[in-house]
Protein backbone atom coordinates (compact mmCIF):
# COMPACT_ATOMS: atom_id res chain seq x y z
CA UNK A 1 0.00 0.00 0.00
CA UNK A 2 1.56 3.42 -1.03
CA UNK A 3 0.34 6.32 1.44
CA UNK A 4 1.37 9.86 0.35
CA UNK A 5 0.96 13.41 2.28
CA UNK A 6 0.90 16.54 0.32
CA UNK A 7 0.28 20.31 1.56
CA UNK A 8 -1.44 21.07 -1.82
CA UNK A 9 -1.65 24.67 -0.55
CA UNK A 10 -5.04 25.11 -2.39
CA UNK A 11 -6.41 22.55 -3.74
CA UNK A 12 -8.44 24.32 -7.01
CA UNK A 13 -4.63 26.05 -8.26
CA UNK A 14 -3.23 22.46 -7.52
CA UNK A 15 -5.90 20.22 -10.10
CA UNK A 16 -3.65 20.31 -12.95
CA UNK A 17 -1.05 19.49 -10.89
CA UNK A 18 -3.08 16.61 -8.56
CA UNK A 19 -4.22 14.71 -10.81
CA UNK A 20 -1.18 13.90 -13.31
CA UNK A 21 0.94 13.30 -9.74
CA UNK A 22 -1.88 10.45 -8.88
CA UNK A 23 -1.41 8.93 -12.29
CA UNK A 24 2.28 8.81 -12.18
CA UNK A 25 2.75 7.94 -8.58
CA UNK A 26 -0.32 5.38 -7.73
CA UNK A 27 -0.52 5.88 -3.88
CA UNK A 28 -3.84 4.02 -2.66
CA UNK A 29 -4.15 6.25 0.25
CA UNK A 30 -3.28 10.27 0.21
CA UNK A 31 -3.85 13.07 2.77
CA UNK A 32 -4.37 16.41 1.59
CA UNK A 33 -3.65 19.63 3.43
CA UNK A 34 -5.05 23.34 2.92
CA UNK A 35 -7.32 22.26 0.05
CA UNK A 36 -9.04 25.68 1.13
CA UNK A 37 -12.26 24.34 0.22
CA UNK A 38 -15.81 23.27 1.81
CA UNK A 39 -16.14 19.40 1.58
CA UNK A 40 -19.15 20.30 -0.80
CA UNK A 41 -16.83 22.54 -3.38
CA UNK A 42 -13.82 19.97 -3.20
CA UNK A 43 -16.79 16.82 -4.07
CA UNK A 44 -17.83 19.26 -7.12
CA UNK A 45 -14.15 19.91 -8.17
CA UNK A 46 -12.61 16.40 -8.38
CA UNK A 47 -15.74 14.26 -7.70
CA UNK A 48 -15.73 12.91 -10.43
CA UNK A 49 -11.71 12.87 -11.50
CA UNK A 50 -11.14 11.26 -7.93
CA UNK A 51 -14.24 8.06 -8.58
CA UNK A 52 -12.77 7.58 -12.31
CA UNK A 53 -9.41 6.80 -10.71
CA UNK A 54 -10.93 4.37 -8.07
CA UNK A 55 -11.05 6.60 -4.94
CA UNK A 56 -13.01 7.24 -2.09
CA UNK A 57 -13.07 10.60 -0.92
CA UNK A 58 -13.83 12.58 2.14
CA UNK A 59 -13.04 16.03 2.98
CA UNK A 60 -13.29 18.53 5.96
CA UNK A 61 -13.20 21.69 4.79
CA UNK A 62 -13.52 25.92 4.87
CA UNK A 63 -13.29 28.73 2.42
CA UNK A 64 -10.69 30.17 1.93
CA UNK A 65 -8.08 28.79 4.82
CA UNK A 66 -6.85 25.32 5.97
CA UNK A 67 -9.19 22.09 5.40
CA UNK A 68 -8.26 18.88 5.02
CA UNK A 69 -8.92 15.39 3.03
CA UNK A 70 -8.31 11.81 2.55
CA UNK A 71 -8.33 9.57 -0.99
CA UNK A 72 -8.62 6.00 -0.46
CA UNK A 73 -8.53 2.81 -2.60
CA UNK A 74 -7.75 0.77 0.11
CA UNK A 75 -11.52 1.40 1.64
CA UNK A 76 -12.60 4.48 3.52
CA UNK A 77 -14.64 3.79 6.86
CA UNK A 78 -15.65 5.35 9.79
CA UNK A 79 -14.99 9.01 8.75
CA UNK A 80 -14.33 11.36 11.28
CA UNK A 81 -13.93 15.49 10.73
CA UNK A 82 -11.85 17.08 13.70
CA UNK A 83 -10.93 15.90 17.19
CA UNK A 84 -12.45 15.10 20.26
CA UNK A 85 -11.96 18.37 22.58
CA UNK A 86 -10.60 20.23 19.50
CA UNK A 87 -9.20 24.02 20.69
CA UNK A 88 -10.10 26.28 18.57
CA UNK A 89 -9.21 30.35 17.32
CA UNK A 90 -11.81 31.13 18.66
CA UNK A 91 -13.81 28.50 16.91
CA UNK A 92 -12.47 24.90 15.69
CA UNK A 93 -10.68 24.84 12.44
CA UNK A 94 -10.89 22.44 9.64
CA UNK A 95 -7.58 20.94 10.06
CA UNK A 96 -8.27 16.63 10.95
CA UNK A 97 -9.79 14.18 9.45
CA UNK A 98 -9.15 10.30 9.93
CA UNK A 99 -11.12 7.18 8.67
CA UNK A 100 -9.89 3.77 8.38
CA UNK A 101 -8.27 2.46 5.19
CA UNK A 102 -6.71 -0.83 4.50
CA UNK A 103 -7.32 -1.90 8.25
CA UNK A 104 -4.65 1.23 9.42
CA UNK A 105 -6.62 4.03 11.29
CA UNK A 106 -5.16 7.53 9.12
CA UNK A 107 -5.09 10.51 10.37
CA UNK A 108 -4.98 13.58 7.47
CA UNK A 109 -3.52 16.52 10.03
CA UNK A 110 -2.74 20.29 9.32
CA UNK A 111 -1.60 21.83 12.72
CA UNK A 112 -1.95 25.52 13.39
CA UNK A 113 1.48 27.65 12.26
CA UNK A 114 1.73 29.13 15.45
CA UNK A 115 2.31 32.98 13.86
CA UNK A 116 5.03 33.80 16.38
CA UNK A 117 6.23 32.34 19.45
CA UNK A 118 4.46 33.38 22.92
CA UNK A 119 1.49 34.45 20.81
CA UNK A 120 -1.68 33.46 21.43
CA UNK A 121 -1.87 31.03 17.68
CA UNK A 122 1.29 29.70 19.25
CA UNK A 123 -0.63 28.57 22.15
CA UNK A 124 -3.45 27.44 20.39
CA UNK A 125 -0.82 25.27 18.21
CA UNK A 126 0.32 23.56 21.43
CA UNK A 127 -3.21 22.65 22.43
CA UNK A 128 -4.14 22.04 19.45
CA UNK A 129 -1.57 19.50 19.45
CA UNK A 130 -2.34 17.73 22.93
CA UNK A 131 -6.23 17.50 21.53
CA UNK A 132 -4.27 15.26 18.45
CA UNK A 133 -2.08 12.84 20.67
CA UNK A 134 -4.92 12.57 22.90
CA UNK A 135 -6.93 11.55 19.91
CA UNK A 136 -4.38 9.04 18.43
CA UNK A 137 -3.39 7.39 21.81
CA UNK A 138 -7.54 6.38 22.16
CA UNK A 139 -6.89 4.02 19.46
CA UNK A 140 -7.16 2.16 17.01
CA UNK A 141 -3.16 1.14 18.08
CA UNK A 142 -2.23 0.92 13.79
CA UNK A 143 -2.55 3.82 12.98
CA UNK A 144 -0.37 6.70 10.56
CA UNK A 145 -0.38 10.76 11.71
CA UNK A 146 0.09 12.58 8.00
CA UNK A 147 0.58 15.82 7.31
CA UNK A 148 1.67 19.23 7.71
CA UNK A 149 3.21 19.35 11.24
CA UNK A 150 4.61 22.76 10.90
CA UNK A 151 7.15 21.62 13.25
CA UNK A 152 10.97 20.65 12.22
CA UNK A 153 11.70 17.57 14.82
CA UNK A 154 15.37 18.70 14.88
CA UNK A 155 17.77 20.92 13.67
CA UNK A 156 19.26 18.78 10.99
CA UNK A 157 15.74 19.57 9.53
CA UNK A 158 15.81 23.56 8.82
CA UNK A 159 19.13 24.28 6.24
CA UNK A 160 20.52 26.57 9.17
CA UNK A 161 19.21 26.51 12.54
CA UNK A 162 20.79 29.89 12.97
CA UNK A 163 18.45 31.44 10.66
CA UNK A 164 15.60 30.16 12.48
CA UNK A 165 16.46 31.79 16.02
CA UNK A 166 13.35 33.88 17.13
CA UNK A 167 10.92 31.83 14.68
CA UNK A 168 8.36 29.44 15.54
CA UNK A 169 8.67 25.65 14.16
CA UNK A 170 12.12 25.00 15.73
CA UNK A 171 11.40 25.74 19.55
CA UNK A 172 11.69 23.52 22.12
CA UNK A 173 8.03 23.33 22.99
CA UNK A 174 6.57 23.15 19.78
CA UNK A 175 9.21 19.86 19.19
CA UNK A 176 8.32 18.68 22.57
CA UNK A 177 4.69 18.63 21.78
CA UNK A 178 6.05 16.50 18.30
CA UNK A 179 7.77 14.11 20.79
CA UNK A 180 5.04 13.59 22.77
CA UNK A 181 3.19 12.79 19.67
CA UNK A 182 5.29 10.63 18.74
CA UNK A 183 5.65 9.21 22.36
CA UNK A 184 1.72 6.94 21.93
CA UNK A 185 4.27 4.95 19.48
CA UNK A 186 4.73 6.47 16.58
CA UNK A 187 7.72 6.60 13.97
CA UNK A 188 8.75 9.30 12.09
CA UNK A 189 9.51 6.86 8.87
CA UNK A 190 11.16 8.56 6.54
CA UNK A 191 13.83 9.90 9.17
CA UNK A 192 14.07 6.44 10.20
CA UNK A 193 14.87 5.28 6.97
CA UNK A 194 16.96 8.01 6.44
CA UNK A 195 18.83 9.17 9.59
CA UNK A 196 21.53 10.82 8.28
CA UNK A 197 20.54 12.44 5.22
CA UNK A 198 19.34 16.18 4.27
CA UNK A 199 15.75 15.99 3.58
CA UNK A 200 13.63 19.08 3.22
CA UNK A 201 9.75 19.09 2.58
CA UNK A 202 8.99 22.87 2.35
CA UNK A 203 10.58 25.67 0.81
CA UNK A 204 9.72 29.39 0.47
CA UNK A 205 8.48 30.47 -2.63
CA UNK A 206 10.86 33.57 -2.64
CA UNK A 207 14.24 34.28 -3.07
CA UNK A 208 15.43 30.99 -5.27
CA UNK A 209 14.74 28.96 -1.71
CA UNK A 210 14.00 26.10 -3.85
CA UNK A 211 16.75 26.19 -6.29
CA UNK A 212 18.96 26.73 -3.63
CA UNK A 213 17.83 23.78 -1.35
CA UNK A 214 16.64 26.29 1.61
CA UNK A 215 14.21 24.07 2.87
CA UNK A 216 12.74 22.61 5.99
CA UNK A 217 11.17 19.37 6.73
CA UNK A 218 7.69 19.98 8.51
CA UNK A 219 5.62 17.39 6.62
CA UNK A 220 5.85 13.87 8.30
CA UNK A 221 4.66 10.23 8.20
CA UNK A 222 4.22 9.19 11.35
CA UNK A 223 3.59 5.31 12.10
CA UNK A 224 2.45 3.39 14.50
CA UNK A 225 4.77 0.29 15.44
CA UNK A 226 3.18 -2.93 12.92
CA UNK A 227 2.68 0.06 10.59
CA UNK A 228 6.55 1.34 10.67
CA UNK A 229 7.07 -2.40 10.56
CA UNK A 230 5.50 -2.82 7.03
CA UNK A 231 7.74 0.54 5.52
CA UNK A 232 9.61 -0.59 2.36
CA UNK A 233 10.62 2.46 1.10
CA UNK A 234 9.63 6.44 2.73
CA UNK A 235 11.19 9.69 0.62
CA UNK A 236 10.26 12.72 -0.57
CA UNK A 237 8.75 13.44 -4.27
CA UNK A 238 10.63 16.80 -5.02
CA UNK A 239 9.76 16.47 -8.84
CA UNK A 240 6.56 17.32 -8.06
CA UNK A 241 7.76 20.50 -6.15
CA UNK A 242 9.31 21.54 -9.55
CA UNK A 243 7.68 23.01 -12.29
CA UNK A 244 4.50 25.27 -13.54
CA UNK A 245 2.61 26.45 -10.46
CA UNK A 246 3.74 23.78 -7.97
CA UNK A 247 2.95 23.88 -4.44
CA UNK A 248 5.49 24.94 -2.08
CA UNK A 249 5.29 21.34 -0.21
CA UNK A 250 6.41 18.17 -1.52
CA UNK A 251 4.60 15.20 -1.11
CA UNK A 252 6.18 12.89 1.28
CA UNK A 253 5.21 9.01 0.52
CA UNK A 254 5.64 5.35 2.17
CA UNK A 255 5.71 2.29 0.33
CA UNK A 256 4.08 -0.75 2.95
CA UNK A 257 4.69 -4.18 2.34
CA UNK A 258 6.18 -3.60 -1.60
CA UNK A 259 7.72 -0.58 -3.13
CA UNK A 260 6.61 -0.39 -6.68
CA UNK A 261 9.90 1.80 -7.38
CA UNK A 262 12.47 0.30 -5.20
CA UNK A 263 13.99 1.41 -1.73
CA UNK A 264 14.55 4.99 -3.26
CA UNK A 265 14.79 8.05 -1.15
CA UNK A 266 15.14 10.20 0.47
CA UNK A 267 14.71 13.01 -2.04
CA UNK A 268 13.33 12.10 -5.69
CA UNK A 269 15.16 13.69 -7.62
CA UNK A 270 17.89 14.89 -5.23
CA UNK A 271 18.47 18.70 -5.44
CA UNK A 272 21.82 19.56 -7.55
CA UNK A 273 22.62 22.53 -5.61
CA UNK A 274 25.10 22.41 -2.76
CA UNK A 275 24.49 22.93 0.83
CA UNK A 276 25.17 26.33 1.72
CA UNK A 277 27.31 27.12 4.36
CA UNK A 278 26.09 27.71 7.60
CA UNK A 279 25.73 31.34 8.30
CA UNK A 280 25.53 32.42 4.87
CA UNK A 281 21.71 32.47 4.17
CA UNK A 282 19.01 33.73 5.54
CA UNK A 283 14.90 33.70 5.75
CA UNK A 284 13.50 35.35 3.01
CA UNK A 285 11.50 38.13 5.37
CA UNK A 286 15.06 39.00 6.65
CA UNK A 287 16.23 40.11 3.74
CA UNK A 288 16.69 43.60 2.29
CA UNK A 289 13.90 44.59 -0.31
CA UNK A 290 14.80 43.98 -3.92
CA UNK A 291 14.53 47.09 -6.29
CA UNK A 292 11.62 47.32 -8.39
CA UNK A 293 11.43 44.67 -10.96
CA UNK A 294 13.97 42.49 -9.79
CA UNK A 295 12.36 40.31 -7.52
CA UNK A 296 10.47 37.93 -9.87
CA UNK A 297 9.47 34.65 -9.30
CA UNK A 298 10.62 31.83 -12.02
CA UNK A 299 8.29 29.96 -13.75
CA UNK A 300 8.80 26.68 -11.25
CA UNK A 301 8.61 29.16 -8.48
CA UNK A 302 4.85 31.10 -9.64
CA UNK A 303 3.18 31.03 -5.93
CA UNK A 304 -0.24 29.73 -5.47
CA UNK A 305 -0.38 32.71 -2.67
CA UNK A 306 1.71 35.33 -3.82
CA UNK A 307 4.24 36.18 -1.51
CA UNK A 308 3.42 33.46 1.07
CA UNK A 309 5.58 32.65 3.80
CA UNK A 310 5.71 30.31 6.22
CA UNK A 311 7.54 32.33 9.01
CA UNK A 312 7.26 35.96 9.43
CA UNK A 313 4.47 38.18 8.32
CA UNK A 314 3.40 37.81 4.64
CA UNK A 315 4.33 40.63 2.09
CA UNK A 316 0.45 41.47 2.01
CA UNK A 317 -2.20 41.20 4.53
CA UNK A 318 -2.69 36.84 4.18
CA UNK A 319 -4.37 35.10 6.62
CA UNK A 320 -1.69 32.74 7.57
CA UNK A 321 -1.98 29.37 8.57
């Protein structure tokens, strides 16, 4: 069974990108992050796409911000939107939905940003993600967390943790709330397939961040124990990061019981630039403005929010995540 995650960062600027990806790739069972949809709008869009291709769908959605779905040709019971207790800002958010598949309890997750550390989203992120491990540990025991986690579990998974001081997604209680996440018995797989290695799943649409390999890894795979145990293969599909109009996520997938293209990983392709040194960049919203008309995006770079960021306030007034 291939599972895949992708932050699709809306789903209708992401269709003619969606659906080639599920024809090349095959996974039986995706979760989707800020589709930015209602569940009725995201059945109208790819209703039909989605049942010619032999999935199930389900989708918890809003207008404009977050929402969340699941794709399933491995079955598709017991749906459930959101989480028992679920905080919300003020109100709960469309940002969990789980249903069994293939006899493995998944959970499609999108956990508040957190805006800025101390604030009150920050706070909200934290409870946000107790209400989530107190869902998962209640059971079923197989189970896989996917999603956007908006949390890098270490440093090895930002390209310079110095540039990161200050920001949210790298402090110590927002990676202790990961661990104890992680702590009902769950396995991060692809870093446990791939403990050494530099493997990014986000990167800014600004600045060349992508081209230069200025990335973090936020979106995880988690597993429960006989799920981890089944994981053949876990990486990262950059290609589809590349391109016309991508998101600025890669999909990150697991290959149970077979993988259909080998043990590859843990970046498909892997990025030709170098590292950069540490110390040498920086966040985009650190930078100095460009002069007027040189700070284009490239064609593979063409934002599906313009100007989006995931740290740092947004170059125009953007709800952020």
């Amino acid at each position: 069974m291939r599972v895949a995650t992708w932050n699709v960062n809306s789903v209708r600027q992401r269709v003619p990108r969606l659906l080639p990806w599920l024809d090349e790739r095959q996974p039986d069972v995706v979760c989707l992050q800020e589709i930015k949809v209602t569940a009725e709008a995201f059945a109208d869009l790819l209703g039909g796409e989605l049942t010619a291709r032999g999935y199930e769908f389900a989708a918890h959605g809003q207008s404009q911000w977050n929402g969340v779905a699941l794709l399933s040709r491995a079955g598709l019971d017991d749906v459930r939107a959101g989480l028992p207790d679920e905080p919300g800002f003020p109100e709960p958010e469309a940002r969990a939905i789980s249903a069994s598949c293939g006899g493995i309890r998944v959970h499609s997750v999108y956990v508040p940003n957190g805006r800025a550390p101390g604030s009150d989203h920050y706070r909200y992120k934290l409870a946000w993600l107790a209400a989530l491990r107190a869902a998962v540990a209640a059971g079923p025991a197989d189970a896989l967390v996917c999603g956007d986690m908006n949390i890098a579990p270490a440093d090895a998974d930002v390209f310079d943790p110095a540039a990161y001081i200050g920001q949210t997604h790298v402090t110590p209680p927002e990676r202790a709330a990961l661990a104890e996440l992680e702590s009902v018995g769950l396995h991060d797989v692809v870093r446990a397939r791939w403990p050494d290695s530099r493997v990014f799943t986000y990167w800014d649409y600004r600045a060349g961040m992508f081209h230069q390999d200025l990335g973090m890894r936020i979106d995880l795979i988690l597993a429960s124990g006989t799920a981890a145990s089944r994981v053949r293969a876990a990486w990262v599909d950059r290609k589809a990061r590349k391109g016309t109009a991508p998101s600025d996520h890669a999909p990150v997938i697991a290959d149970l019981d077979e993988a259909p293209d080998g043990d590859i990983g843990p970046v498909v392709p892997p990025p030709s630039a170098r590292p950069a040194g540490r110390g040498t960049a920086r966040l985009p919203q650190s930078r100095q403005p460009l002069p007027p008309g040189r700070g284009g995006h490239r064609a593979e770079e063409a934002p599906g929010r313009a100007g989006r960021s995931r740290l740092g306030p947004p170059r125009r007034q953007l709800r952020p995540g």
